[in-house]
C-alpha atoms as a PDB file:
ATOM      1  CA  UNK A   1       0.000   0.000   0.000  1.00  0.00           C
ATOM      2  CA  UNK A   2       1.209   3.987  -0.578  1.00  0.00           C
ATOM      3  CA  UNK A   3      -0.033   6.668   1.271  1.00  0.00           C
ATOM      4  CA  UNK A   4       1.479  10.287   0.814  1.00  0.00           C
ATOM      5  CA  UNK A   5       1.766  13.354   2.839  1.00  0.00           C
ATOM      6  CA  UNK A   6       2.394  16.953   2.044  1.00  0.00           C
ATOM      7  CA  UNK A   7       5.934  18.177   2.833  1.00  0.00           C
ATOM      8  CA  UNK A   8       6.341  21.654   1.272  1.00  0.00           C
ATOM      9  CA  UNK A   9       5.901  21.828  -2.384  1.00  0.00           C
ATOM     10  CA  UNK A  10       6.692  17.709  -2.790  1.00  0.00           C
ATOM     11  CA  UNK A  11       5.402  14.971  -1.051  1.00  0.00           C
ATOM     12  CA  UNK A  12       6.190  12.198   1.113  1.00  0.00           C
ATOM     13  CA  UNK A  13       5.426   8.169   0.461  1.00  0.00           C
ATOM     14  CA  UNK A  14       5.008   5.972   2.808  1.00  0.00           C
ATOM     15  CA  UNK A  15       4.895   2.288   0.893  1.00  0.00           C
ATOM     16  CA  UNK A  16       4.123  -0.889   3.185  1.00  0.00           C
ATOM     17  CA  UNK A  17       5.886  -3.987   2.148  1.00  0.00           C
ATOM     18  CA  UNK A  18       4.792  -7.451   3.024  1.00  0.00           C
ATOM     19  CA  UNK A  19       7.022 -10.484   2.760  1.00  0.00           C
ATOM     20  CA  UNK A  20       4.856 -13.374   1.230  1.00  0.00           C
ATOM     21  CA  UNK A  21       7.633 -15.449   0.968  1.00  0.00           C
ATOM     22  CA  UNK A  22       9.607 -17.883   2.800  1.00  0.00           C
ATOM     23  CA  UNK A  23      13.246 -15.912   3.026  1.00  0.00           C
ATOM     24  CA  UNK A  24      14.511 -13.058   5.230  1.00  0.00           C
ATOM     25  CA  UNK A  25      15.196 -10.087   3.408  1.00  0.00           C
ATOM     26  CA  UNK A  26      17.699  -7.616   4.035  1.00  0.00           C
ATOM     27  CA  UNK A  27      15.945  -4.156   3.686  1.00  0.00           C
ATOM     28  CA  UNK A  28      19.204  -1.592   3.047  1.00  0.00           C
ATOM     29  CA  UNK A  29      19.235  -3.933   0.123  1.00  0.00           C
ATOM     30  CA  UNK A  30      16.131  -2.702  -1.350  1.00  0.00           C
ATOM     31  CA  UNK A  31      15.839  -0.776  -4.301  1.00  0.00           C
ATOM     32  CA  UNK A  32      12.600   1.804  -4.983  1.00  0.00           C
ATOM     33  CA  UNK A  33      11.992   3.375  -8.358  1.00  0.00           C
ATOM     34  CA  UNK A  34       9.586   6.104  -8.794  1.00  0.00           C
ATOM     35  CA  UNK A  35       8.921   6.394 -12.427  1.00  0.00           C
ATOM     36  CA  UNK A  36      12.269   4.415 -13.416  1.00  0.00           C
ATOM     37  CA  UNK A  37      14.337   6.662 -10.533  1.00  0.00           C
ATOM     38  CA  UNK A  38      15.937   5.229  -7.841  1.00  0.00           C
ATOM     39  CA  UNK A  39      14.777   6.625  -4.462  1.00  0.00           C
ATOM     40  CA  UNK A  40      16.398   7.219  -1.305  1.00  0.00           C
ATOM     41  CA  UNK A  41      14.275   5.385   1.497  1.00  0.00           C
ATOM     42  CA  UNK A  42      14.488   4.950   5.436  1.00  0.00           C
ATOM     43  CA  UNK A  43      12.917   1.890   6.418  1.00  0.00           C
ATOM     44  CA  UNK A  44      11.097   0.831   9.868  1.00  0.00           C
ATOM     45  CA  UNK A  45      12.865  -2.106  10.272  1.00  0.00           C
ATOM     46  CA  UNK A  46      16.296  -4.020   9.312  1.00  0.00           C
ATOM     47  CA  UNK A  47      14.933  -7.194   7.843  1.00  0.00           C
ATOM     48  CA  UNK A  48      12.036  -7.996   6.583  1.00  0.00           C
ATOM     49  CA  UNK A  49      11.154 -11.527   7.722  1.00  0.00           C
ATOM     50  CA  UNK A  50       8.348 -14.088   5.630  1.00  0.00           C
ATOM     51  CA  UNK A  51       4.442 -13.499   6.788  1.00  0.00           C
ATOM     52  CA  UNK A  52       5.745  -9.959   8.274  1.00  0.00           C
ATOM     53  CA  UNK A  53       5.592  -5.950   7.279  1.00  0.00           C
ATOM     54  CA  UNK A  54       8.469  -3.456   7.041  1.00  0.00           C
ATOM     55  CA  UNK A  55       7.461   0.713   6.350  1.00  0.00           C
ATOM     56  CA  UNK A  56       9.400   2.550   4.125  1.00  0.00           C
ATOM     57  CA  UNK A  57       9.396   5.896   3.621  1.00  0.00           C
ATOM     58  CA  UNK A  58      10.845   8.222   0.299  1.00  0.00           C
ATOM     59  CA  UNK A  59      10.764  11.882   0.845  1.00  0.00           C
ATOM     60  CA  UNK A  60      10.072  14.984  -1.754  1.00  0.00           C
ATOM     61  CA  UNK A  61       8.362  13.101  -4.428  1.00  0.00           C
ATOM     62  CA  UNK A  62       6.321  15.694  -6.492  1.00  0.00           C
ATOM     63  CA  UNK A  63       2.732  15.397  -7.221  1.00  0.00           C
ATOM     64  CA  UNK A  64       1.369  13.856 -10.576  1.00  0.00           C
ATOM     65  CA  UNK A  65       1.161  10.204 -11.755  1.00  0.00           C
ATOM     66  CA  UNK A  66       3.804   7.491 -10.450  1.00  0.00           C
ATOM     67  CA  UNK A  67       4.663   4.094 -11.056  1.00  0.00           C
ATOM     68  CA  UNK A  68       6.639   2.603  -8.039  1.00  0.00           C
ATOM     69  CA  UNK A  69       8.594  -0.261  -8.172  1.00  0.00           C
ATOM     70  CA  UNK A  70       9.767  -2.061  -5.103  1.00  0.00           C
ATOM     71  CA  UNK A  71      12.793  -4.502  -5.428  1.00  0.00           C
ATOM     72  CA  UNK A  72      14.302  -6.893  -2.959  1.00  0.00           C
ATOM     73  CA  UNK A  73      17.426  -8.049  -2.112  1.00  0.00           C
ATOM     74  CA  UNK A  74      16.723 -11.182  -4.096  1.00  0.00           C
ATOM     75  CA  UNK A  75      15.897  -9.792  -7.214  1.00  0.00           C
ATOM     76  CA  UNK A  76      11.841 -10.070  -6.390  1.00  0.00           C
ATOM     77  CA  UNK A  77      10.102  -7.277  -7.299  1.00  0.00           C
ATOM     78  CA  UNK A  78       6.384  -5.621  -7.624  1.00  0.00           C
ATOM     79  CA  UNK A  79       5.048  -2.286  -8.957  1.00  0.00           C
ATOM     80  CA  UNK A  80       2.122   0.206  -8.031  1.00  0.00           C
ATOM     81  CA  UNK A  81       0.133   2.812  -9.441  1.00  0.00           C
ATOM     82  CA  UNK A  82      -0.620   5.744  -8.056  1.00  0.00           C
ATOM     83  CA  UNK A  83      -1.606   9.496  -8.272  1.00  0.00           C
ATOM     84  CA  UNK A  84      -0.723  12.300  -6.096  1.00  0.00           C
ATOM     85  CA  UNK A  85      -2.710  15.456  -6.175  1.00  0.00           C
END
């Protein structure tokens, strides 16, 4: 899920990540892309074990349309649309 809040003129994204799988997951390993660009991205937690939920949060993203993109350490990866206004 995304949610965004106003900060200034841009925004900021909070994106919750859950681990379906069956490994742990190394967060600082993570890559986001908004729109194709990789983001910088704090995270609420080191690892990101299987059946559990890590925050992440990218900072002064502008408004308009955005495709985000939300790859692992292993090379598994997932995308959302979404619209800020």
């Amino acid at each position: 899920g995304v949610t965004n809040s106003s900060s200034g003129a841009n925004y900021d994204v909070n994106i919750t990540v859950e681990n379906t799988g069956s490994t742990n997951l190394e967060t600082c390993h993570f890559n986001i892309l908004v729109n194709g660009e990789s983001q910088e991205f704090t995270c609420s937690s080191s690892y990101l074990f299987p059946e559990d939920v890590a925050y992440f949060n990218v900072t002064d993203i502008s408004s308009g349309s955005k495709k985000l993109k939300v790859v692992t350490n292993n090379g598994v990866s997932d995308y959302y649309e979404y619209v800020i206004q």
